[in-house]
PDB file of N, CA and C in Angstrom:
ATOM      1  N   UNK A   1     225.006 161.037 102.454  1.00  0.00           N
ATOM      2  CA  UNK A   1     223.570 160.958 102.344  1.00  0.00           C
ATOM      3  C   UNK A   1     223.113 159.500 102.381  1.00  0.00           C
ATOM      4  N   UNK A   2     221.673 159.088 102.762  1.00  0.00           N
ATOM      5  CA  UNK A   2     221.634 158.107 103.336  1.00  0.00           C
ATOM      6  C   UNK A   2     221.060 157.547 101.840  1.00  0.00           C
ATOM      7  N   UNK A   3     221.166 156.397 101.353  1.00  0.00           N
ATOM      8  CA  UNK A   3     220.231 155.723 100.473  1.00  0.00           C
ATOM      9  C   UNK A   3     219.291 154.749 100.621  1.00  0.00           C
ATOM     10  N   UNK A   4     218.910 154.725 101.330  1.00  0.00           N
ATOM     11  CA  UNK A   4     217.434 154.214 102.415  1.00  0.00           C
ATOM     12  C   UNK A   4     216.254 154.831 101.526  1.00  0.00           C
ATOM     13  N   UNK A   5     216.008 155.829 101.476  1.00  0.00           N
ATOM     14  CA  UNK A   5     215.187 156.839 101.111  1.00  0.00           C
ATOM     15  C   UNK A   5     215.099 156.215  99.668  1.00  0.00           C
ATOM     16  N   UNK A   6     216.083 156.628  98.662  1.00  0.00           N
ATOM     17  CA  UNK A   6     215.861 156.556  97.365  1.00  0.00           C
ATOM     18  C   UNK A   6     215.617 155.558  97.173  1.00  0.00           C
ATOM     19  N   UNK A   7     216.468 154.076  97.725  1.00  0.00           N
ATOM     20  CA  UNK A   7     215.761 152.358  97.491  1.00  0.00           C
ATOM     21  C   UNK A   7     214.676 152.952  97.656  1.00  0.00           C
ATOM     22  N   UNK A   8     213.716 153.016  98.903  1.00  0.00           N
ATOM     23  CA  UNK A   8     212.246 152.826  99.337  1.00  0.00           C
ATOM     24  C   UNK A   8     211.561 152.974  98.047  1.00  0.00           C
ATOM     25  N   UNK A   9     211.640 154.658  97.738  1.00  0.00           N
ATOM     26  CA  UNK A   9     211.075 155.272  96.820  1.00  0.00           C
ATOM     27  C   UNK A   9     210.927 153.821  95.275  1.00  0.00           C
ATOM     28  N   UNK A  10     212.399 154.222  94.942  1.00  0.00           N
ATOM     29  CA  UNK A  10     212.231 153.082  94.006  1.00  0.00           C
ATOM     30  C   UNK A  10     211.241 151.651  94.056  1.00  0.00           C
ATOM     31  N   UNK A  11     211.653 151.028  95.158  1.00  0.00           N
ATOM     32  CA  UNK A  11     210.845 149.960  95.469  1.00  0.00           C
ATOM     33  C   UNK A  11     208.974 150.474  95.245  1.00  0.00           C
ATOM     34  N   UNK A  12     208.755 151.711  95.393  1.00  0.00           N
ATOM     35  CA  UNK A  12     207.422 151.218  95.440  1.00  0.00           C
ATOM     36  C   UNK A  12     207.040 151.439  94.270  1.00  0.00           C
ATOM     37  N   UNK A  13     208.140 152.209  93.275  1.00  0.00           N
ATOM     38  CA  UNK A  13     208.306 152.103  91.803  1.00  0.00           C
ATOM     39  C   UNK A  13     207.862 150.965  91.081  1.00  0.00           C
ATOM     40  N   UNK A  14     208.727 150.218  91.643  1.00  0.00           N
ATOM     41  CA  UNK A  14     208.531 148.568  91.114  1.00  0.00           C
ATOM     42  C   UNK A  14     207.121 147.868  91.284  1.00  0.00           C
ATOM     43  N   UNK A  15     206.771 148.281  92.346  1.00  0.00           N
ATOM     44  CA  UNK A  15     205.316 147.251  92.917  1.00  0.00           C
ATOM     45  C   UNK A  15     204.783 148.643  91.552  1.00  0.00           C
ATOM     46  N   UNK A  16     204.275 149.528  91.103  1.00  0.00           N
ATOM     47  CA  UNK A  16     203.516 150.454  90.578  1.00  0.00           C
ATOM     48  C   UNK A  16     203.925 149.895  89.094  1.00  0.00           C
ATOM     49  N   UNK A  17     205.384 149.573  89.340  1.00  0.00           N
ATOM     50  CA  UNK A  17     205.635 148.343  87.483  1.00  0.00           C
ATOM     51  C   UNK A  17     204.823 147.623  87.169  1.00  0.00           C
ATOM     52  N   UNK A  18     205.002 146.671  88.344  1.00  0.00           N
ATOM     53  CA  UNK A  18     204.318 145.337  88.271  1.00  0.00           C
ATOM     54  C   UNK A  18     202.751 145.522  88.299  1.00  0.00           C
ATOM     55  N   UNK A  19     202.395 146.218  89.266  1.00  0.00           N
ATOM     56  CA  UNK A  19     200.296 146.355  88.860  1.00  0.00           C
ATOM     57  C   UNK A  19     200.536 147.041  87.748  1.00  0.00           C
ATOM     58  N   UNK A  20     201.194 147.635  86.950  1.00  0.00           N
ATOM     59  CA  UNK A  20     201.178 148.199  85.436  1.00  0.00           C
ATOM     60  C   UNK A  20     201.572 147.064  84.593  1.00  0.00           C
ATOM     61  N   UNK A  21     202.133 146.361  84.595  1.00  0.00           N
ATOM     62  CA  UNK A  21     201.995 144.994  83.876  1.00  0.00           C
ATOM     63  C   UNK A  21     200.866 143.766  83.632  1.00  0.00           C
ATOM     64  N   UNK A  22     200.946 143.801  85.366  1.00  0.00           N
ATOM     65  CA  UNK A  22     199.406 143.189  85.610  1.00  0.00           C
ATOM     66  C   UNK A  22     198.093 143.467  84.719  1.00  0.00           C
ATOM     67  N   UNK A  23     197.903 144.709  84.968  1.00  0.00           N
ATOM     68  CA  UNK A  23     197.104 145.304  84.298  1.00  0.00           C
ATOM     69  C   UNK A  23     197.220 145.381  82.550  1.00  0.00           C
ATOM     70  N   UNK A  24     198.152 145.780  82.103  1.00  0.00           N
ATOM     71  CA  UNK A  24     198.327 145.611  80.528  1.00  0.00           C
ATOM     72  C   UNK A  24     197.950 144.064  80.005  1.00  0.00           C
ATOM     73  N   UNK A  25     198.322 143.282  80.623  1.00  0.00           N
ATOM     74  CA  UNK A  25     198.416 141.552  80.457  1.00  0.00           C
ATOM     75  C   UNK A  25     196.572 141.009  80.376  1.00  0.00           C
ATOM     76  N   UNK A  26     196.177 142.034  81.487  1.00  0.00           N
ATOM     77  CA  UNK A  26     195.072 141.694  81.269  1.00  0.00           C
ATOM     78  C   UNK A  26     194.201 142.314  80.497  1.00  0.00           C
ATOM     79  N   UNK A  27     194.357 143.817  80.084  1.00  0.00           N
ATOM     80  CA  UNK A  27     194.021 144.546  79.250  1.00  0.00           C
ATOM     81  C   UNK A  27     194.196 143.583  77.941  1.00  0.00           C
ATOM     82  N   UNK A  28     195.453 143.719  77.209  1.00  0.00           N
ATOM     83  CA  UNK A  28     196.033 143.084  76.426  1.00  0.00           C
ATOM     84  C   UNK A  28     194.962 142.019  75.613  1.00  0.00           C
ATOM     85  N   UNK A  29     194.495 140.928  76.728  1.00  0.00           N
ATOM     86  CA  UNK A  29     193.922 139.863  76.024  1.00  0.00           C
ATOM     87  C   UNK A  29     192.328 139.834  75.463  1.00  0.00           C
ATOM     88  N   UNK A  30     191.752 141.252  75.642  1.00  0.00           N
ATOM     89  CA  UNK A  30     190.795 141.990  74.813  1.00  0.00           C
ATOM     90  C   UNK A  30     191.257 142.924  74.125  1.00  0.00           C
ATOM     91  N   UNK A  31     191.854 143.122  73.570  1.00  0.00           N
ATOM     92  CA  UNK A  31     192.583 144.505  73.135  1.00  0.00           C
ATOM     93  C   UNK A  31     192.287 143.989  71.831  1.00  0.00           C
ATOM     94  N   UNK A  32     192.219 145.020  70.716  1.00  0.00           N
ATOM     95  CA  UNK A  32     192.105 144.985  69.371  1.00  0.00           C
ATOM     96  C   UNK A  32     192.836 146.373  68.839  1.00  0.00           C
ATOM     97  N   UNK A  33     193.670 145.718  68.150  1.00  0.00           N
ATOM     98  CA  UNK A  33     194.540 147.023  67.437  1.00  0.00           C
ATOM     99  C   UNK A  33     193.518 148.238  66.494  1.00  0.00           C
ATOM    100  N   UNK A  34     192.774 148.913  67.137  1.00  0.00           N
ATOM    101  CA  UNK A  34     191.828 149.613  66.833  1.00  0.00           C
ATOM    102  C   UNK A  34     192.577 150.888  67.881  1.00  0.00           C
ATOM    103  N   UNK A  35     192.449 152.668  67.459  1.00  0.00           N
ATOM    104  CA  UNK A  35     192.751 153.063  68.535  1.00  0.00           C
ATOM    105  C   UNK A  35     191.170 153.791  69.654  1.00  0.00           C
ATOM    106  N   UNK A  36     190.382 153.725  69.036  1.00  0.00           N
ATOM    107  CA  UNK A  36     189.552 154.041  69.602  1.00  0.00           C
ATOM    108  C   UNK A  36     189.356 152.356  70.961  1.00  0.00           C
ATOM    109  N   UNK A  37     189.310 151.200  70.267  1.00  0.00           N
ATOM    110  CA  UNK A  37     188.950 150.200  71.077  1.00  0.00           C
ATOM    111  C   UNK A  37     190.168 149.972  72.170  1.00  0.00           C
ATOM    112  N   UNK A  38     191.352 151.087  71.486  1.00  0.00           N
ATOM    113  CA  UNK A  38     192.180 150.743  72.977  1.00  0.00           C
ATOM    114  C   UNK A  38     192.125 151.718  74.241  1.00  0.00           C
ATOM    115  N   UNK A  39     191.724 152.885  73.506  1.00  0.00           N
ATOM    116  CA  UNK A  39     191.646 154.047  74.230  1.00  0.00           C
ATOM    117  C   UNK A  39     189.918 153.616  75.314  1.00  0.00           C
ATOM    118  N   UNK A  40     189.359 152.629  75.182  1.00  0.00           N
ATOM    119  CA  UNK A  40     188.029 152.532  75.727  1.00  0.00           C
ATOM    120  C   UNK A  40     188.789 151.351  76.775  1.00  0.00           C
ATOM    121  N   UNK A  41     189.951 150.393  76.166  1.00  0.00           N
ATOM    122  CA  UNK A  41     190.215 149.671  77.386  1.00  0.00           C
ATOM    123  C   UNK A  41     190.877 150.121  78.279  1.00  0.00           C
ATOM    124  N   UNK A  42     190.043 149.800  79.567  1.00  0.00           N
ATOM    125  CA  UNK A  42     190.486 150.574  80.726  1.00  0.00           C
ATOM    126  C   UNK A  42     191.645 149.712  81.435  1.00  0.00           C
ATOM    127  N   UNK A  43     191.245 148.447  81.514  1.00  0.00           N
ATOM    128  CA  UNK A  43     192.560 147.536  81.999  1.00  0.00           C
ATOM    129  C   UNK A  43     193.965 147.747  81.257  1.00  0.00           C
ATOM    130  N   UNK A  44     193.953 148.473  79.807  1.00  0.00           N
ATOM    131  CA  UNK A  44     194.912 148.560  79.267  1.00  0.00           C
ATOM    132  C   UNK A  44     195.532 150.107  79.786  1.00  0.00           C
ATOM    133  N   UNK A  45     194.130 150.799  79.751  1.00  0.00           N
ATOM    134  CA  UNK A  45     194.899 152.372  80.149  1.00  0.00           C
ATOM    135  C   UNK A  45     195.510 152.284  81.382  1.00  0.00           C
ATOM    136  N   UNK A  46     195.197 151.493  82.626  1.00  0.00           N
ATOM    137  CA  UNK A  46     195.364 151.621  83.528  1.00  0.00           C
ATOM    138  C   UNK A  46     196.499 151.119  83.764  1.00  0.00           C
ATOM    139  N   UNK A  47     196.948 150.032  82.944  1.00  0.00           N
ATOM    140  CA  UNK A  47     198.074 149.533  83.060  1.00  0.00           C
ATOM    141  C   UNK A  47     199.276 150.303  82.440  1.00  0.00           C
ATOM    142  N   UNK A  48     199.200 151.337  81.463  1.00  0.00           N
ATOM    143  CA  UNK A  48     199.655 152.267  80.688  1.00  0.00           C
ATOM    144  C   UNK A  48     200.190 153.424  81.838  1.00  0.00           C
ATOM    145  N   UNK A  49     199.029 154.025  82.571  1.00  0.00           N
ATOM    146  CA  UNK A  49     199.360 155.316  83.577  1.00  0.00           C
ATOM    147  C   UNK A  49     199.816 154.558  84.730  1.00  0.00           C
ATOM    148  N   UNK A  50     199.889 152.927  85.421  1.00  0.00           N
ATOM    149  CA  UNK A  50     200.631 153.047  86.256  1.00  0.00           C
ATOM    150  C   UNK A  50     202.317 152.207  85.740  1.00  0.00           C
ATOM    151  N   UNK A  51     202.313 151.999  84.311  1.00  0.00           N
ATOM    152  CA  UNK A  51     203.330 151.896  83.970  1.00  0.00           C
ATOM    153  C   UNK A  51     204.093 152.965  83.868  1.00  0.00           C
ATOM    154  N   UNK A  52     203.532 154.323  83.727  1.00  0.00           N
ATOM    155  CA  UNK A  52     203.889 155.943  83.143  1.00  0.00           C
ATOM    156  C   UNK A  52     204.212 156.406  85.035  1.00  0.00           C
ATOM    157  N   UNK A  53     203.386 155.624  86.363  1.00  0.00           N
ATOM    158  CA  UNK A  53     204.176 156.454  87.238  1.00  0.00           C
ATOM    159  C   UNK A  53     204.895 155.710  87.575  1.00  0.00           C
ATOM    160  N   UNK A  54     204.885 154.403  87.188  1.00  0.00           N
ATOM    161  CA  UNK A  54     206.162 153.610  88.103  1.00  0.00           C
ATOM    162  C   UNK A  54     207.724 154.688  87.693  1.00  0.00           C
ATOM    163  N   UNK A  55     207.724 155.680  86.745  1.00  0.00           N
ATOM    164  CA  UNK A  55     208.830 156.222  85.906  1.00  0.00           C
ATOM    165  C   UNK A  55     209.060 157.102  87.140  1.00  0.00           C
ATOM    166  N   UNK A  56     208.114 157.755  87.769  1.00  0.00           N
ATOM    167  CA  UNK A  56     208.515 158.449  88.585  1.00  0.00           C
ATOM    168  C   UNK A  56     209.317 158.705  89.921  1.00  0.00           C
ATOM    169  N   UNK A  57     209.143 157.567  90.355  1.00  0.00           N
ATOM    170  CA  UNK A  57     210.357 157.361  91.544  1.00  0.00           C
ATOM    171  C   UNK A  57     211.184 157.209  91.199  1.00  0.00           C
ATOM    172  N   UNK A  58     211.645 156.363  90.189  1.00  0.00           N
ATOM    173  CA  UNK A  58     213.072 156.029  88.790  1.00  0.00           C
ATOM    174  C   UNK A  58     213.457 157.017  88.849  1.00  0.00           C
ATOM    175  N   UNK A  59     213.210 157.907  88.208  1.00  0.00           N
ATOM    176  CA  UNK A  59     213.646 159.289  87.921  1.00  0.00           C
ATOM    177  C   UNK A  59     214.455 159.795  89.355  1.00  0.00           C
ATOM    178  N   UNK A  60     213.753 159.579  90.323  1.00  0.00           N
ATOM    179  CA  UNK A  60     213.435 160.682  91.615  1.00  0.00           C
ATOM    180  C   UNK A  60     214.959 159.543  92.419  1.00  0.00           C
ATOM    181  N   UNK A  61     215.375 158.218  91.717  1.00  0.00           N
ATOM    182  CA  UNK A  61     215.951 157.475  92.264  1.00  0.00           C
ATOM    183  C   UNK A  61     217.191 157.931  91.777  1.00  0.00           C
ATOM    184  N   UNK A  62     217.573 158.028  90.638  1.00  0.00           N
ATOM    185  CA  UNK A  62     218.298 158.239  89.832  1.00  0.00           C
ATOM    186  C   UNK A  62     219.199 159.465  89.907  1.00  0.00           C
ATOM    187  N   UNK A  63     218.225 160.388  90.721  1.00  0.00           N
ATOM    188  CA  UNK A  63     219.245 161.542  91.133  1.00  0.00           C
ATOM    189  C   UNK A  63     220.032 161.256  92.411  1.00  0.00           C
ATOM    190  N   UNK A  64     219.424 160.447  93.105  1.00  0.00           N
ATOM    191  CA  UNK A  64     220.024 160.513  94.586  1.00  0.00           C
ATOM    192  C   UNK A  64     220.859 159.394  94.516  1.00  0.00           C
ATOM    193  N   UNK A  65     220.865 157.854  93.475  1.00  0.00           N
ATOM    194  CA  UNK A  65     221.729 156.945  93.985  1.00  0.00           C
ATOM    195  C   UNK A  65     222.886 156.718  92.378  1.00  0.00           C
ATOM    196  N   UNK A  66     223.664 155.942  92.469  1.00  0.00           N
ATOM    197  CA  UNK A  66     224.319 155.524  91.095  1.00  0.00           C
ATOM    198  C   UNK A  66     223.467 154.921  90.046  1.00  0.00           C
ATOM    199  N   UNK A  67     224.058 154.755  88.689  1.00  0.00           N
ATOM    200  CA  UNK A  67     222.904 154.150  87.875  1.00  0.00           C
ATOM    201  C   UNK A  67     223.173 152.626  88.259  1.00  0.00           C
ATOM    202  N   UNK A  68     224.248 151.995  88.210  1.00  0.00           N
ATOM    203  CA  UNK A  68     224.751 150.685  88.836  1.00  0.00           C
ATOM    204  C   UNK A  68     223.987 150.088  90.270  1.00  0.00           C
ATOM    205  N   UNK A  69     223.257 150.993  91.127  1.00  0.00           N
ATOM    206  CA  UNK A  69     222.683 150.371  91.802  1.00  0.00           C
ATOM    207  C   UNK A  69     221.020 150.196  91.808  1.00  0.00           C
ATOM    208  N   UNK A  70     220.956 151.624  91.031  1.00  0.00           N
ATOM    209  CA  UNK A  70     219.013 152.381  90.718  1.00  0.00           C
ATOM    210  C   UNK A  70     218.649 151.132  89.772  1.00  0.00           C
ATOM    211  N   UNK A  71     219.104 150.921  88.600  1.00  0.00           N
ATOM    212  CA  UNK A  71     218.761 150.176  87.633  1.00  0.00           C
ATOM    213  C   UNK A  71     218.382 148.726  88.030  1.00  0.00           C
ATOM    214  N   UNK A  72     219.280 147.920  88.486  1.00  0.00           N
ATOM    215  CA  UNK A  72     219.382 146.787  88.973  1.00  0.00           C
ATOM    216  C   UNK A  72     218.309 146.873  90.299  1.00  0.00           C
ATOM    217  N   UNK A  73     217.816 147.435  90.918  1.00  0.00           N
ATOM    218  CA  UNK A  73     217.164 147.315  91.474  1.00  0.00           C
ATOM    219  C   UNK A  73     215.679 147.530  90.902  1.00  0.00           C
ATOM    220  N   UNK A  74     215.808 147.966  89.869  1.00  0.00           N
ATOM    221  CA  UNK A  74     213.965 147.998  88.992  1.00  0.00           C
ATOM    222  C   UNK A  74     213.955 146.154  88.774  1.00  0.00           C
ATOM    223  N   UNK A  75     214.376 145.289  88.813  1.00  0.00           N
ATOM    224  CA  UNK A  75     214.499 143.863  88.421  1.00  0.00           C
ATOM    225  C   UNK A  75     213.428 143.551  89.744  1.00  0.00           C
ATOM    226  N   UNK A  76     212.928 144.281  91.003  1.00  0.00           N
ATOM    227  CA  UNK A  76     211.984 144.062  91.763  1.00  0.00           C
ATOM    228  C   UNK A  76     210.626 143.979  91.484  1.00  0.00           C
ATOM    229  N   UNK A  77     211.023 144.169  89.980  1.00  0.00           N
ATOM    230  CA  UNK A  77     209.507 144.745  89.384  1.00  0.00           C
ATOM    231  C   UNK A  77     208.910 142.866  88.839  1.00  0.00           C
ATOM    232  N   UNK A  78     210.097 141.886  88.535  1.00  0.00           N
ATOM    233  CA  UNK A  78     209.972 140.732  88.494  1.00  0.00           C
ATOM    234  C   UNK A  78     209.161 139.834  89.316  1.00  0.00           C
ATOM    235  N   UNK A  79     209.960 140.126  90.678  1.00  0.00           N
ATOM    236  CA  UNK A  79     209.232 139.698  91.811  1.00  0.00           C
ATOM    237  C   UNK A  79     207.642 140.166  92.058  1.00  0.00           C
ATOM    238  N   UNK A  80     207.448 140.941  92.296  1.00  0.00           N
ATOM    239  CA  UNK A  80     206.174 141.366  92.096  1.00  0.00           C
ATOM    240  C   UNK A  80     205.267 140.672  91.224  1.00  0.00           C
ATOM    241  N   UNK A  81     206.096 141.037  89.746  1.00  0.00           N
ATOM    242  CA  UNK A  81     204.850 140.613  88.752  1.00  0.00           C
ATOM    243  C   UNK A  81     204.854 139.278  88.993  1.00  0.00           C
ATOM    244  N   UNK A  82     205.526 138.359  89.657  1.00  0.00           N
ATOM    245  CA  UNK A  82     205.183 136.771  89.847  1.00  0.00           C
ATOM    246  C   UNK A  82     204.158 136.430  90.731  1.00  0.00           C
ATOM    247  N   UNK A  83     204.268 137.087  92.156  1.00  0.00           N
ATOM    248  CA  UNK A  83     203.367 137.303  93.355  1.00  0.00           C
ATOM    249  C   UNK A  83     202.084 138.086  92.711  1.00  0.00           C
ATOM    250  N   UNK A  84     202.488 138.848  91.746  1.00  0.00           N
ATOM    251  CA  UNK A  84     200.647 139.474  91.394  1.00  0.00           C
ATOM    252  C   UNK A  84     200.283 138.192  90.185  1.00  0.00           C
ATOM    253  N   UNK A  85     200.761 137.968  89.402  1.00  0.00           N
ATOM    254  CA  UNK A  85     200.586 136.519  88.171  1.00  0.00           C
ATOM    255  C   UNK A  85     199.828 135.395  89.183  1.00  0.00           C
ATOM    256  N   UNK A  86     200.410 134.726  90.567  1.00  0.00           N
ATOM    257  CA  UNK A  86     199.931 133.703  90.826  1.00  0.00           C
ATOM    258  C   UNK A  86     198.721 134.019  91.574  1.00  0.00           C
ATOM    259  N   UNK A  87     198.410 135.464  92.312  1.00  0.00           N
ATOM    260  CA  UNK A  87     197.734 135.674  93.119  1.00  0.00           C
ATOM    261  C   UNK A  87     196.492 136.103  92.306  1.00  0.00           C
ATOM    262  N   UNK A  88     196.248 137.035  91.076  1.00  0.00           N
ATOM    263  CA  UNK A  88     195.375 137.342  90.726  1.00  0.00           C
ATOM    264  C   UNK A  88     195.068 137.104  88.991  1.00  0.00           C
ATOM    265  N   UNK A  89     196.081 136.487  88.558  1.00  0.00           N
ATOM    266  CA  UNK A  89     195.826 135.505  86.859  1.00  0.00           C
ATOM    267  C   UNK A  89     196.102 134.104  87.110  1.00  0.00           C
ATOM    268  N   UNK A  90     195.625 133.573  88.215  1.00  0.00           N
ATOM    269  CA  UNK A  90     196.019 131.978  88.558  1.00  0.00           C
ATOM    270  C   UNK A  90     197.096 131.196  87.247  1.00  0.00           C
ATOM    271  N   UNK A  91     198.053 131.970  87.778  1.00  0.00           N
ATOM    272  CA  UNK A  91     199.964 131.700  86.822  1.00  0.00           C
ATOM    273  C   UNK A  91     200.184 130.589  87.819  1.00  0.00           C
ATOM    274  N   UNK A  92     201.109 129.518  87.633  1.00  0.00           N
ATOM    275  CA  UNK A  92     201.748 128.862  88.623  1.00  0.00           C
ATOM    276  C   UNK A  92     202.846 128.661  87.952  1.00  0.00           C
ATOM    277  N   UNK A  93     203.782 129.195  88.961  1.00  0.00           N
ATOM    278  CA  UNK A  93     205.325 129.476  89.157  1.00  0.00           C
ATOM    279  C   UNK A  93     206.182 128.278  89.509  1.00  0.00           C
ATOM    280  N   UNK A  94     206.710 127.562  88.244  1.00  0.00           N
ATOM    281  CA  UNK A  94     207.582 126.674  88.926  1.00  0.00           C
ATOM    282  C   UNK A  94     208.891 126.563  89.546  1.00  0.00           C
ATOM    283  N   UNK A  95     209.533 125.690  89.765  1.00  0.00           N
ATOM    284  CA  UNK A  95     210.472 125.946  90.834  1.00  0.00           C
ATOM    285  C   UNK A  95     211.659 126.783  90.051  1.00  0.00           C
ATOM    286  N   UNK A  96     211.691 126.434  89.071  1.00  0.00           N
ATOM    287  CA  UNK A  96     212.926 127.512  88.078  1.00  0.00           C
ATOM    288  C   UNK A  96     212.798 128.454  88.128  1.00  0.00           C
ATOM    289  N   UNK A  97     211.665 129.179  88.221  1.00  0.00           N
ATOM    290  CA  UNK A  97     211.251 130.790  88.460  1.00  0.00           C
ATOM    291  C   UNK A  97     211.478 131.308  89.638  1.00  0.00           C
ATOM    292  N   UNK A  98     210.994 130.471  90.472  1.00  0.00           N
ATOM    293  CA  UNK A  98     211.076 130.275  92.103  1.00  0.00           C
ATOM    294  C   UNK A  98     212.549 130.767  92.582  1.00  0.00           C
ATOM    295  N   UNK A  99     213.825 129.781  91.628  1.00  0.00           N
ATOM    296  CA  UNK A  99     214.763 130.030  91.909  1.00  0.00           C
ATOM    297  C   UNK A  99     215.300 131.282  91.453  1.00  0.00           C
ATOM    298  N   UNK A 100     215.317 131.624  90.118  1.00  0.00           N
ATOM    299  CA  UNK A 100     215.492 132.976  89.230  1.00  0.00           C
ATOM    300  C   UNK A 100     215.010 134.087  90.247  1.00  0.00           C
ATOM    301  N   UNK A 101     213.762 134.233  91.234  1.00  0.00           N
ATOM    302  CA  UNK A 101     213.553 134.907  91.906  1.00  0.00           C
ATOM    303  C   UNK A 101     214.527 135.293  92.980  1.00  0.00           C
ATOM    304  N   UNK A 102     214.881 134.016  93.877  1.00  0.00           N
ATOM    305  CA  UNK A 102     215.613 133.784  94.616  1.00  0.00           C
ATOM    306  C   UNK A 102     217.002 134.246  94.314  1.00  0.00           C
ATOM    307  N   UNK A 103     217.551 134.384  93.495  1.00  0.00           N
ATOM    308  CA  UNK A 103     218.688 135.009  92.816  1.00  0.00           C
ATOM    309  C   UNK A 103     218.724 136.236  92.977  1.00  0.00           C
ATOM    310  N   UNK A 104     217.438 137.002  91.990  1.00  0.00           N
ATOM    311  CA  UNK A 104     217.470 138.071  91.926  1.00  0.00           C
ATOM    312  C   UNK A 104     217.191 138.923  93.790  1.00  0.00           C
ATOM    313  N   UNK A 105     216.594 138.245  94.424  1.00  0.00           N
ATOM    314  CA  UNK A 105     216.819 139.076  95.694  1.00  0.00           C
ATOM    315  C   UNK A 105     218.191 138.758  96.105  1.00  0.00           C
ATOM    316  N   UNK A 106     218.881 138.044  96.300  1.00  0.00           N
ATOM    317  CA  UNK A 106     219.748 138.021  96.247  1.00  0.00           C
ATOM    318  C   UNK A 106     220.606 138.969  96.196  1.00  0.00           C
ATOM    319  N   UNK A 107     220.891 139.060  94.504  1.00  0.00           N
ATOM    320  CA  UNK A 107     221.506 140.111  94.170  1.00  0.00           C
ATOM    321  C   UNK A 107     221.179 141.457  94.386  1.00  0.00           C
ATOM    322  N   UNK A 108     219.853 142.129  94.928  1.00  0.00           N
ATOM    323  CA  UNK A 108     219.024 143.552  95.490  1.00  0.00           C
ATOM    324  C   UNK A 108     219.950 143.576  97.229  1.00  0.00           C
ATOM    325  N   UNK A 109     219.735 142.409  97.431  1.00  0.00           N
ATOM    326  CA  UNK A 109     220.661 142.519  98.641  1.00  0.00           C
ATOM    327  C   UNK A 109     221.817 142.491  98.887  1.00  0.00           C
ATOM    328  N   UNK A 110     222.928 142.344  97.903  1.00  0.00           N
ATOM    329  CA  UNK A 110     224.422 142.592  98.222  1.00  0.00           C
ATOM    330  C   UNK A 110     224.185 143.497  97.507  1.00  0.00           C
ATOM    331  N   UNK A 111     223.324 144.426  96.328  1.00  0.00           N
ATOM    332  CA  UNK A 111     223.655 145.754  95.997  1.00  0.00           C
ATOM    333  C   UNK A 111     223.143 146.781  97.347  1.00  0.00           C
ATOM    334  N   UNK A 112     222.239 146.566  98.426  1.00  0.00           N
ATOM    335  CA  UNK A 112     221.946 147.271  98.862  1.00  0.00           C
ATOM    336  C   UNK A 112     223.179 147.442 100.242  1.00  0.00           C
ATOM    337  N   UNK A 113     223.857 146.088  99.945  1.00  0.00           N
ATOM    338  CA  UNK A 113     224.818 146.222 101.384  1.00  0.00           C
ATOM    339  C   UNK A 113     226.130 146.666 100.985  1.00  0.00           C
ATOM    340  N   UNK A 114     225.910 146.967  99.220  1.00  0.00           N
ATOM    341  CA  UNK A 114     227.571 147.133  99.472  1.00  0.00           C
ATOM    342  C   UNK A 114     227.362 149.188  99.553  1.00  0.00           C
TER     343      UNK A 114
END
C-alpha cells in the first residue's frame, strides 16, 4: 500500500495544528480565566476546534502508516506555526530557528524516503 496518501492527509493535519495554534496564541492574549469569557472568545474557540480537527487525519494516519513515521511527521506542525507567527503576528525568526526548521525537514524527508 502506498503511503503517499496517509503523509498528505497528515500534512494537512499539521497546517490545521498550526492555524489552531495560531489562533489560540491569539485568542489567549485576551482570554480571562472566566468560563463564560472563554466560551465568548472566538479566536480561542476557533483555535480549540481546529486544534480538535487537526486530530483527525492523525487518527486517519495512524491506521495506514507506523507510529515511528505518523508521529514524527506531526513536527510539520512547527514549520507552519513559524511561517503563520512571521506572516500574521509579525514574530521574527532568527537564524537558530531558521536552522531547527531546516533540520526538522530534513528529518520528514529521510522518514518519508526510507
Amino acid at each position: 500500500m502506498s503511503r503517499l496518501l496517509p503523509m498528505a492527509v497528515l500534512l494537512v493535519g499539521t497546517v490545521f495544528g498550526a492555524f489552531g495554534a495560531m489562533y489560540l496564541n491569539l485568542g489567549a492574549k485576551k482570554a480571562r480565566l472566566e468560563i463564560k469569557a472563554l466560551m465568548r472568545n472566538r479566536k480561542l474557540t476557533l483555535g480549540v476546534v481546529l486544534y480538535g480537527l487537526s486530530f483527525l487525519p492523525y487518527l486517519y494516519a495512524l491506521r495506514q502508516l507506523p507510529l515511528s513515521i505518523a508521529y514524527p511527521m506531526t513536527s510539520m506542525t512547527y514549520i507552519w506555526s513559524a511561517f503563520l507567527a512571521t506572516k500574521y503576528l509579525n514574530e521574527r525568526i532568527d537564524v537558530w530557528r531558521w536552522s531547527g526548521i531546516t533540520a526538522i525537514v530534513i528529518g520528514i524527508t529521510l522518514l518519508g524516503a526510507s
